[in-house]
C-alpha atoms as a PDB file:
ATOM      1  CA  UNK A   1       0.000   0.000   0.000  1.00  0.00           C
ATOM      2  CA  UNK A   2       2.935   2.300   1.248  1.00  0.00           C
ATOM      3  CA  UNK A   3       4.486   2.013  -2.419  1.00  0.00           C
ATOM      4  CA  UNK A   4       0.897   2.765  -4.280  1.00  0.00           C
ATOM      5  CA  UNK A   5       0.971   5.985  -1.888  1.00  0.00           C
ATOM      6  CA  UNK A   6       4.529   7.073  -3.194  1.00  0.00           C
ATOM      7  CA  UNK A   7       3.837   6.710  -6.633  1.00  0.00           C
ATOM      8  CA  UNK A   8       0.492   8.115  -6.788  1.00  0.00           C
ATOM      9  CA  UNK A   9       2.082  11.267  -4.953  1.00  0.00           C
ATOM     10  CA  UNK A  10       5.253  11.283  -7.777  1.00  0.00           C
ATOM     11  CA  UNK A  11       2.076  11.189 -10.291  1.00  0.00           C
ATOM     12  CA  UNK A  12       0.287  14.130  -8.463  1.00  0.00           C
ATOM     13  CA  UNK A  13       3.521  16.440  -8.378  1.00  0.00           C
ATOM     14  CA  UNK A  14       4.010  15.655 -12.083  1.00  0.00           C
ATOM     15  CA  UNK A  15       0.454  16.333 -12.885  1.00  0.00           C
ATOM     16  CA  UNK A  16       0.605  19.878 -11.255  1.00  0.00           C
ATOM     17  CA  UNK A  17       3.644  20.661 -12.059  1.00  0.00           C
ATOM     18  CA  UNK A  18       3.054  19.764 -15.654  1.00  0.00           C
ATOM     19  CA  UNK A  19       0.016  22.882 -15.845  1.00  0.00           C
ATOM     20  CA  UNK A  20       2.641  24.990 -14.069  1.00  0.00           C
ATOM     21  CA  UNK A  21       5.117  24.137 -17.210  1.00  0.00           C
ATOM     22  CA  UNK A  22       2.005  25.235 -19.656  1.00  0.00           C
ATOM     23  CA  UNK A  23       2.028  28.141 -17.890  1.00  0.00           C
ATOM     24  CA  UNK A  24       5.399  29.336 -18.280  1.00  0.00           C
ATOM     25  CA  UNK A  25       5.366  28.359 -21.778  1.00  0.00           C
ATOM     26  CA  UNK A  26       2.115  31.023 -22.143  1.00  0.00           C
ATOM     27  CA  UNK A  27       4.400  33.230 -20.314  1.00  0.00           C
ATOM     28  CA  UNK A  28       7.341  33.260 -22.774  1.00  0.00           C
ATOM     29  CA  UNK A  29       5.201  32.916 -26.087  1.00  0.00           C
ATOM     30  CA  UNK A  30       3.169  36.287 -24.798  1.00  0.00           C
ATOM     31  CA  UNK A  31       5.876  37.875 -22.925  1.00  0.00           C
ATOM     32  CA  UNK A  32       3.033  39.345 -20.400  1.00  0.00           C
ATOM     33  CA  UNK A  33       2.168  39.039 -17.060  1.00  0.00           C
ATOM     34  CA  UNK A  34      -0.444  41.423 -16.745  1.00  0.00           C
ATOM     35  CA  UNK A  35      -3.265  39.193 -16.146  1.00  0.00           C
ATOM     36  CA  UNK A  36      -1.555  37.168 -13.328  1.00  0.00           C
ATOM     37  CA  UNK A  37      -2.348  38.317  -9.955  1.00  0.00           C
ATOM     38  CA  UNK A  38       0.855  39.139  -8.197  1.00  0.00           C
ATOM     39  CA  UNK A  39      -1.057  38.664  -4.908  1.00  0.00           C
ATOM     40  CA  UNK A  40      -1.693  35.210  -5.824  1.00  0.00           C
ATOM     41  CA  UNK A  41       1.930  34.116  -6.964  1.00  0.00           C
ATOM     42  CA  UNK A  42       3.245  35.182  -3.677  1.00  0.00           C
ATOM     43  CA  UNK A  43       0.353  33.081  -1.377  1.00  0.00           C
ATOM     44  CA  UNK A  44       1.161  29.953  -3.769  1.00  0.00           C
ATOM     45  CA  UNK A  45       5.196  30.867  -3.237  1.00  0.00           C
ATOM     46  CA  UNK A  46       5.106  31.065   0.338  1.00  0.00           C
ATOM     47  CA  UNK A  47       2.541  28.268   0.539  1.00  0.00           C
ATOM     48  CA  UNK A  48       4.787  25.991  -1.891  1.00  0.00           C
ATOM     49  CA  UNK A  49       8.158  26.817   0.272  1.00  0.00           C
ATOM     50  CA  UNK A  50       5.987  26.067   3.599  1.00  0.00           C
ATOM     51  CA  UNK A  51       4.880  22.466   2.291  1.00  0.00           C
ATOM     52  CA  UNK A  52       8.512  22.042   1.281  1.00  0.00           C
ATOM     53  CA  UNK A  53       9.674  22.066   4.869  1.00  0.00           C
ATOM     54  CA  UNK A  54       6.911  20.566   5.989  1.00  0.00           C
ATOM     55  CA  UNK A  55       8.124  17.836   3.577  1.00  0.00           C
ATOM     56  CA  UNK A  56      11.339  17.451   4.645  1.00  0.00           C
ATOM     57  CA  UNK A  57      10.525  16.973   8.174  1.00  0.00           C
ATOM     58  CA  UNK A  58       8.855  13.978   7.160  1.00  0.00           C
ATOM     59  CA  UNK A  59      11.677  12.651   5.143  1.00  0.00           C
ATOM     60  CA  UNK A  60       9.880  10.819   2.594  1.00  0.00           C
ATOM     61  CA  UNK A  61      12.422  10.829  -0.707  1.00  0.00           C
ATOM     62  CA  UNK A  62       9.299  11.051  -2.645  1.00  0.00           C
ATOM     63  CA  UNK A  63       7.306  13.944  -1.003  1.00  0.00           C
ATOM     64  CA  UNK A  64      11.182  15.815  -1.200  1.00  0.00           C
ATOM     65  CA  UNK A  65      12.048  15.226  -4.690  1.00  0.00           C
ATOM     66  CA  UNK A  66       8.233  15.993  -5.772  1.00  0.00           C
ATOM     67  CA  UNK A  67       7.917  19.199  -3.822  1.00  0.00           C
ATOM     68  CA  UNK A  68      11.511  20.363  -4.770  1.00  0.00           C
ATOM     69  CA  UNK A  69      11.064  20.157  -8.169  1.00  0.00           C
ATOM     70  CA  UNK A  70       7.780  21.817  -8.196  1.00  0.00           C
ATOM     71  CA  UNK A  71       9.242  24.816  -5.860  1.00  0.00           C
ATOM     72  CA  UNK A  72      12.065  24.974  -8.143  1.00  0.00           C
ATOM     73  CA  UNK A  73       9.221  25.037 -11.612  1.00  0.00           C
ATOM     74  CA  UNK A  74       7.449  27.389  -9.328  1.00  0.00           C
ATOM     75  CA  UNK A  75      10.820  29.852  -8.599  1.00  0.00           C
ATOM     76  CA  UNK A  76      10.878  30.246 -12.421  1.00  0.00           C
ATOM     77  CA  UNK A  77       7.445  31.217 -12.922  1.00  0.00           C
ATOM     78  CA  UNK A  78       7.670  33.957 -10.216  1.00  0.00           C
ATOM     79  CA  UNK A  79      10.760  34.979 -12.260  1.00  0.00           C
ATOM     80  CA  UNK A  80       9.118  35.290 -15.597  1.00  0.00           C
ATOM     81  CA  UNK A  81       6.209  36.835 -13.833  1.00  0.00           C
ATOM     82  CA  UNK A  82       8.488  39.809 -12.749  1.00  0.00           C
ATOM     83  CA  UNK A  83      10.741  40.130 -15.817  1.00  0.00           C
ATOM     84  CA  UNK A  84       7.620  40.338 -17.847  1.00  0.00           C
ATOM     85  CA  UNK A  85       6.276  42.706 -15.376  1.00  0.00           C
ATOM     86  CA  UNK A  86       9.010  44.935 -15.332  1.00  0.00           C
ATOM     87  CA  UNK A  87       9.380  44.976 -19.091  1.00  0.00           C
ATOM     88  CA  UNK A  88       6.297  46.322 -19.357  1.00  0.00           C
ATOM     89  CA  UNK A  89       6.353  49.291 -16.905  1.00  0.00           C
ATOM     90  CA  UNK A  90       9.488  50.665 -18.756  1.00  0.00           C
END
């Protein structure tokens, strides 16, 4: 059961991770971020980098590498969010 649990959380983190890499693609083929709420990138940030260490007090190799690489998809969204931000204010 224990090994069901792992993998079905690897498929979850892939699953949302893979509409967060849609998402930056929009990003980069419009080069605009003026319909993304910047109020809602930084709840999901802080939200993502407080499930992180929530994760890694648990120490489950699956949970860590699943929430890692979706903090580290998420890091370059918030990026892009800013640079396209900023591009358009100048």
């Amino acid at each position: 059961m224990e090994i069901f649990i792992n993998y079905a959380t690897l498929v979850a983190f892939v699953g949302y991770s893979s509409g967060l890499a849609v998402q930056i693609r929009k990003l980069i083929k419009r080069k605009s971020s003026e319909d993304i709420s910047m109020w809602e990138i930084s709840l999901r940030y802080i939200s993502g980098i407080l499930l992180l260490i929530k994760v890694i007090s648990l120490r489950d190799m699956f949970l860590i590498g699943g929430q890692g690489a979706f903090s580290l998809l998420f890091s370059v969204h918030v990026f892009l969010v800013i640079k396209y931000r900023s591009i358009a204010r100048s």
